[in-house]
C-alpha atoms as a PDB file:
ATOM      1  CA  UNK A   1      17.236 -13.726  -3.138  1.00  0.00           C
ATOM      2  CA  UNK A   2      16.152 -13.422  -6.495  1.00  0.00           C
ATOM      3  CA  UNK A   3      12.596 -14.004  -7.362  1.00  0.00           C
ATOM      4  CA  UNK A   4      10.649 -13.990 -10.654  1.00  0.00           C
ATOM      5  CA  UNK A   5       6.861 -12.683 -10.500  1.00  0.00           C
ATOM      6  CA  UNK A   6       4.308 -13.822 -13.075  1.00  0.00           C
ATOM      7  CA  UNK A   7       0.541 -12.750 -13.455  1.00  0.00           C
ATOM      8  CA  UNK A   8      -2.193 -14.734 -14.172  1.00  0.00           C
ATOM      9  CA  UNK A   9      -4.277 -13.383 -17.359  1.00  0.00           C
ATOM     10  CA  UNK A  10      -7.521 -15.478 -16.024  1.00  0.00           C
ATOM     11  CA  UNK A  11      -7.797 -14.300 -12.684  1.00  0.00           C
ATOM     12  CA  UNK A  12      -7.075 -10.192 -11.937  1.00  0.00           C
ATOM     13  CA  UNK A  13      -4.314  -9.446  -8.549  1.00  0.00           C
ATOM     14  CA  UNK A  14      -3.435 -13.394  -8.460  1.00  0.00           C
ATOM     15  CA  UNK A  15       0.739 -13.603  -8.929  1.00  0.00           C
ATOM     16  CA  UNK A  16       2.829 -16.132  -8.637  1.00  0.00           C
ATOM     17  CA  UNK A  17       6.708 -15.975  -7.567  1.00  0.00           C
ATOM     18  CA  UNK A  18       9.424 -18.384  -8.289  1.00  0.00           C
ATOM     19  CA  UNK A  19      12.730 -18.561  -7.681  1.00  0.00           C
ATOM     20  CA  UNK A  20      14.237 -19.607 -10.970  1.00  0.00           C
ATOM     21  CA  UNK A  21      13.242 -17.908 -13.800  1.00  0.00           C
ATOM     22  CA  UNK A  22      10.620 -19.874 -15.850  1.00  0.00           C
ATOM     23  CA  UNK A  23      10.749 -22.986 -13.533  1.00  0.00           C
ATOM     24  CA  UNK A  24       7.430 -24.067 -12.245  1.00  0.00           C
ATOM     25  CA  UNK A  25       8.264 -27.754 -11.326  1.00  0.00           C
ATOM     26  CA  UNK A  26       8.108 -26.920  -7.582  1.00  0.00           C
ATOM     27  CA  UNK A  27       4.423 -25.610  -8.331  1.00  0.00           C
ATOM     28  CA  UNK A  28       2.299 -28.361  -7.939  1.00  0.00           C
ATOM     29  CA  UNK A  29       0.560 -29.037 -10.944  1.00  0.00           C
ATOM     30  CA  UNK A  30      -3.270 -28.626  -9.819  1.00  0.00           C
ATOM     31  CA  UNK A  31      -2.114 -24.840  -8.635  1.00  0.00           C
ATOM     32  CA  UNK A  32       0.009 -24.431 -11.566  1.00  0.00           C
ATOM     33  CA  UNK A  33      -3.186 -25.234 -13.797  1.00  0.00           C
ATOM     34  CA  UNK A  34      -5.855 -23.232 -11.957  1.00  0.00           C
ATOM     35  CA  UNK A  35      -3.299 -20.026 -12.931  1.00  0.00           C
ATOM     36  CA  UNK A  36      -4.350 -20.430 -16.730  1.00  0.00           C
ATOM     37  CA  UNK A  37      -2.224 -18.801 -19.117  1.00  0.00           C
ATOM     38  CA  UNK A  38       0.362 -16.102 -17.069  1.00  0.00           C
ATOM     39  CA  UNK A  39       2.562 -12.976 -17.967  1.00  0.00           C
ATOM     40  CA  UNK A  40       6.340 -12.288 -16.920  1.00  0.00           C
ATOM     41  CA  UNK A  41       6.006  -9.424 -15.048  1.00  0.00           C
ATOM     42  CA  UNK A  42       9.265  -8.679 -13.528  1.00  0.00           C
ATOM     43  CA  UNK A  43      12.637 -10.043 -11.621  1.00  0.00           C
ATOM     44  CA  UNK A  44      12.993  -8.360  -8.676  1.00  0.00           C
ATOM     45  CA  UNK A  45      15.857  -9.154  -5.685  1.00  0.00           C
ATOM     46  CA  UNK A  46      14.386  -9.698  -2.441  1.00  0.00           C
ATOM     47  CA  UNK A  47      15.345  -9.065   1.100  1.00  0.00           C
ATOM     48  CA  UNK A  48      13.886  -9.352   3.697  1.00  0.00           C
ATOM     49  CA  UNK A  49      13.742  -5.506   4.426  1.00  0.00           C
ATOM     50  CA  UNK A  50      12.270  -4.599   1.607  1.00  0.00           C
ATOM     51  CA  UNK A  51       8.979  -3.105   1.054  1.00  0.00           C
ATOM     52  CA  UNK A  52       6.084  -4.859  -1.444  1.00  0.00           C
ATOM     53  CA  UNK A  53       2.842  -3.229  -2.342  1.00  0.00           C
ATOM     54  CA  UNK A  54       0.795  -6.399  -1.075  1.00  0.00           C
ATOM     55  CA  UNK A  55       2.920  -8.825   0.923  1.00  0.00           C
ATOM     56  CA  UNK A  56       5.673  -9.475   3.557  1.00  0.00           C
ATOM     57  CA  UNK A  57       8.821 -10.141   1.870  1.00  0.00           C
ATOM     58  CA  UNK A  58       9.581 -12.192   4.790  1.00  0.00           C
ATOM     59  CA  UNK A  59       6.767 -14.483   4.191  1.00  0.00           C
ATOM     60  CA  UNK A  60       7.474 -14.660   0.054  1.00  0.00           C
ATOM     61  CA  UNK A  61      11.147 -15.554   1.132  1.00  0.00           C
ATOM     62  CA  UNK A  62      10.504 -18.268   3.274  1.00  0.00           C
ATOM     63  CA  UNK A  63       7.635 -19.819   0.939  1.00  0.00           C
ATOM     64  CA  UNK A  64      10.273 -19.037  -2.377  1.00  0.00           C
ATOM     65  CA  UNK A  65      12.905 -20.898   0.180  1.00  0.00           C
ATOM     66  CA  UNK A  66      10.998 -23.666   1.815  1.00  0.00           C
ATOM     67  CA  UNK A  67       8.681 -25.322  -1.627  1.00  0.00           C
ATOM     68  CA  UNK A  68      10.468 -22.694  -4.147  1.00  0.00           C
ATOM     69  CA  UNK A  69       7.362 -20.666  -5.256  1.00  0.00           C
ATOM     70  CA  UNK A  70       4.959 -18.341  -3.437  1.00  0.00           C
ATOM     71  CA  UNK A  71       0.923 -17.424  -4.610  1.00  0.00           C
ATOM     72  CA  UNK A  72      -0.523 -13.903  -3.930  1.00  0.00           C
ATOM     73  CA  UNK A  73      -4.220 -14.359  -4.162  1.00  0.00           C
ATOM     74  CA  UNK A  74      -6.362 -11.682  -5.196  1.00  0.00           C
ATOM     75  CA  UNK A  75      -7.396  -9.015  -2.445  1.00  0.00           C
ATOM     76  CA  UNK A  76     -10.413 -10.748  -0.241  1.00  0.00           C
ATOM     77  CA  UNK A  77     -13.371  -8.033  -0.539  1.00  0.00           C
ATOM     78  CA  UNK A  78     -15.936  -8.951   2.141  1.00  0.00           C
ATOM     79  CA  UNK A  79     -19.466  -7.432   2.486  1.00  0.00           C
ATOM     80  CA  UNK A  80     -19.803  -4.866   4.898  1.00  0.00           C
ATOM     81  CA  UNK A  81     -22.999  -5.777   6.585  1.00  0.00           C
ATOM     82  CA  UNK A  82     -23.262  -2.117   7.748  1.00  0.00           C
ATOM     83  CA  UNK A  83     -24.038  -0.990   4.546  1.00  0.00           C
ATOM     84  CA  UNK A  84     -27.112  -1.492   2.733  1.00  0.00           C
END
């Protein structure tokens, strides 16, 4: 499957895939807002074999095939309460 991977300029590491180029009417529009102003960052074919830097391609294909977009939120950098 083909997907098309933008970048939100407001928040750093948040993406968003689609799967037609340029075509966020699946997104819904609160979602589609909070991204602010975004950057094409590539096309990229899809399997389910191949290897991303952050996600499962599995999981991106069945969110790009089930509501036609996927969201990968910035890496989640909890406190380590072992340090002080």
């Amino acid at each position: 499957m083909l997907c098309f991977i933008y970048k939100s300029l407001k928040k750093e590491h948040l993406y968003l895939y689609v799967d037609k180029k340029d075509d966020f009417s699946k997104v819904p529009e609160a979602l589609f807002n909070s991204f602010g102003k975004m950057d094409f960052v590539m096309e990229l074919e899809l399997m389910p074999e191949r290897k991303l830097a952050k996600e499962d391609a599995e999981k991106v294909l069945d969110s790009l095939s089930g509501r036609g977009y996927f969201v990968q939120l910035p890496p989640f950098h909890s406190p380590n309460p072992l340090v002080t």
